[in-house]
C-alpha atoms as a PDB file:
ATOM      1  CA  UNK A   1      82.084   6.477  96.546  1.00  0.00           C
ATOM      2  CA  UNK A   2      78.965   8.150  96.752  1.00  0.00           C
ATOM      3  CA  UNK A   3      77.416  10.805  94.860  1.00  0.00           C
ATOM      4  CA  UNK A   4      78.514  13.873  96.317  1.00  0.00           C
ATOM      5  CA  UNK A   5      81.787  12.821  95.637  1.00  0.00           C
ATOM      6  CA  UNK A   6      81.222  11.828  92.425  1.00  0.00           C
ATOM      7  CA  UNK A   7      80.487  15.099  91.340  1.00  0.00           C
ATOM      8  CA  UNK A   8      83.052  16.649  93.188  1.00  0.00           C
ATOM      9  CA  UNK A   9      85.357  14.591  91.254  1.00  0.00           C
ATOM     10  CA  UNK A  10      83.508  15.945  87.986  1.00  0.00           C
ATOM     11  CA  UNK A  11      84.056  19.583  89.445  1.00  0.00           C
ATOM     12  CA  UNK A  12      87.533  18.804  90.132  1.00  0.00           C
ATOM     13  CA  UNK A  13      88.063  17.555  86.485  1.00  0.00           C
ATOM     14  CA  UNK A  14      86.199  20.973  85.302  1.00  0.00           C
ATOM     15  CA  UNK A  15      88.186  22.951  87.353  1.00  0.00           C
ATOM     16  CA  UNK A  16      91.479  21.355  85.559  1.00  0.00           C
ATOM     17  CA  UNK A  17      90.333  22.357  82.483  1.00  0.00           C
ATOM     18  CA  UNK A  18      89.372  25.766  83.026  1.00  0.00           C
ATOM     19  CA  UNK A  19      92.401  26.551  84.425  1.00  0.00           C
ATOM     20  CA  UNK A  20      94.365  25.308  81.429  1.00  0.00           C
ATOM     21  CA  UNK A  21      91.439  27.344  78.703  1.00  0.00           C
ATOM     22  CA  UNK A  22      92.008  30.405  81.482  1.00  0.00           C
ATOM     23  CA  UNK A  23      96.030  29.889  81.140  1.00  0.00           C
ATOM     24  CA  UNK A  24      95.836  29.680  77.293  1.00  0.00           C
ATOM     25  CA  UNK A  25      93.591  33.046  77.272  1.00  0.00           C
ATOM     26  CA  UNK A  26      96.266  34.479  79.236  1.00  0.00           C
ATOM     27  CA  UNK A  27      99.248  33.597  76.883  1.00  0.00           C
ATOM     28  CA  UNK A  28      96.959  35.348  74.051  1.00  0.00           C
ATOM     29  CA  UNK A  29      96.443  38.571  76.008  1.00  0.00           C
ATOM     30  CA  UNK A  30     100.203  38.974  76.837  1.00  0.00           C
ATOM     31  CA  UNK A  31     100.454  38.672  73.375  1.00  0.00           C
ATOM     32  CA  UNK A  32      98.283  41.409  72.620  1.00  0.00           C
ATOM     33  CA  UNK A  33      99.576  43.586  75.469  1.00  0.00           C
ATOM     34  CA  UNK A  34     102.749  43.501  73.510  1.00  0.00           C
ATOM     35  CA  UNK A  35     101.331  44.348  70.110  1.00  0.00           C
ATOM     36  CA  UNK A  36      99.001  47.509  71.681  1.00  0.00           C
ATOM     37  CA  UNK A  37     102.275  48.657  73.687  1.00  0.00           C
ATOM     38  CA  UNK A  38     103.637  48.842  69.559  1.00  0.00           C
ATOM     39  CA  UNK A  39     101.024  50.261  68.161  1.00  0.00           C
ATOM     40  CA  UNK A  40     100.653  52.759  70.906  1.00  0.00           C
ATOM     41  CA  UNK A  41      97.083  51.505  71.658  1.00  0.00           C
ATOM     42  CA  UNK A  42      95.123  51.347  75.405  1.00  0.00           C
ATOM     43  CA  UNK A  43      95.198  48.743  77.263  1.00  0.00           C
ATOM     44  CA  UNK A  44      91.034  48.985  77.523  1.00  0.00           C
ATOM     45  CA  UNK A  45      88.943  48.616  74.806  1.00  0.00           C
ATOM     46  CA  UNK A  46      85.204  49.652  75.990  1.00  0.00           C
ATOM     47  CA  UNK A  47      83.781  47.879  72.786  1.00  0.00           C
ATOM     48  CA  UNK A  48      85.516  44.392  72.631  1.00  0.00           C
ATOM     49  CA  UNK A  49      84.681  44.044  76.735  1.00  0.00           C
ATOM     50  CA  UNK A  50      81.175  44.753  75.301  1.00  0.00           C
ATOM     51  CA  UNK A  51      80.721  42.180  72.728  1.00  0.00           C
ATOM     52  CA  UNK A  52      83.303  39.742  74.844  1.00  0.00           C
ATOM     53  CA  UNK A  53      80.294  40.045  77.474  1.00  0.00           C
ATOM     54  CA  UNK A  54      77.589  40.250  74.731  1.00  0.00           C
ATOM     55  CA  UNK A  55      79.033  36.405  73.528  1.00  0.00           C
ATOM     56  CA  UNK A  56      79.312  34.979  77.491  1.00  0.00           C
ATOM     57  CA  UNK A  57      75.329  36.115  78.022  1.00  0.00           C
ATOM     58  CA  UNK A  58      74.619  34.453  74.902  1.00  0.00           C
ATOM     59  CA  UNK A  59      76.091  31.278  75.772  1.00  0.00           C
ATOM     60  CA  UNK A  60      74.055  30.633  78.868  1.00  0.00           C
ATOM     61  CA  UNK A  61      70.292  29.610  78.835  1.00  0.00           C
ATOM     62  CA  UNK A  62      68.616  31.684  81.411  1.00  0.00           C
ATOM     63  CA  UNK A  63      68.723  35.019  83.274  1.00  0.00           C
ATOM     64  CA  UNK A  64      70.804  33.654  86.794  1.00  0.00           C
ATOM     65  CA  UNK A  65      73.298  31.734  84.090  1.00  0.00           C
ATOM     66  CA  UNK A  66      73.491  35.414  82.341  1.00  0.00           C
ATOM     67  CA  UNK A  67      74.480  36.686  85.245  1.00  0.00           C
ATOM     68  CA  UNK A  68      76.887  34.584  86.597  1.00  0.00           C
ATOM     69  CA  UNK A  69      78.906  34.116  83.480  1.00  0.00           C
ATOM     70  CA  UNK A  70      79.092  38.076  82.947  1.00  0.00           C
ATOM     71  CA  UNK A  71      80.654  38.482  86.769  1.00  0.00           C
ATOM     72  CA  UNK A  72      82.599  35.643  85.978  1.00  0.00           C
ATOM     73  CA  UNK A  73      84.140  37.121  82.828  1.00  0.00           C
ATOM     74  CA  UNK A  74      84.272  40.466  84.345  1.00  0.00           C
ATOM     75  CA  UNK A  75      86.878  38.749  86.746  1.00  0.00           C
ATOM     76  CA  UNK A  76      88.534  37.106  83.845  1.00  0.00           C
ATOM     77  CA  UNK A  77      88.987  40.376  81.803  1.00  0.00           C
ATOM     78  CA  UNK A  78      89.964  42.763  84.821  1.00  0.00           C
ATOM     79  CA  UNK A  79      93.149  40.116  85.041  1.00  0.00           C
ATOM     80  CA  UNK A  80      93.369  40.137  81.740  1.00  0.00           C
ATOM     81  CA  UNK A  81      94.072  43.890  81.867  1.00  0.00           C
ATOM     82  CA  UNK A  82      96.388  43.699  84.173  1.00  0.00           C
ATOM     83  CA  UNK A  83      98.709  40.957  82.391  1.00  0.00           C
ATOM     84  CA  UNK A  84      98.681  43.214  79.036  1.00  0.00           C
ATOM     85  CA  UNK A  85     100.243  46.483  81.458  1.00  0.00           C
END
């Protein structure tokens, strides 16, 4: 096997667990979908998107890793959104 697939296999293994972290997120927000639908609250929250993509920049070491992770995570919370309706 050479190296290119190598790490493909390593990207393949990432992928796997993403999907399982992004899956368990999703559980969570259904569960607080159900418990703003009770307490009458909005689906959006303008500050916790903030300081959810406030944490994500942190985590990444330079300016193009900022970036990415934020449009990632913008993704991840406008399906979020959508699985708390």
């Amino acid at each position: 096997m050479n190296k290119l697939d190598v790490l493909r296999k390593d990207i393949d293994l990432l992928d796997k667990e993403i999907c399982e972290l992004l899956l368990n997120r999703f559980a969570v927000v259904k569960e607080i979908g159900e418990v703003k639908k009770k307490e009458g609250l909005p689906v959006t929250n303008a500050g916790r998107e903030a300081l959810v993509l406030e944490k994500v920049r942190a985590a990444a070491v330079n300016a193009e890793e900022k970036d990415a992770l934020e449009s990632v995570y913008r993704a991840v919370i406008a399906a979020s959104k959508k699985l708390e309706e």
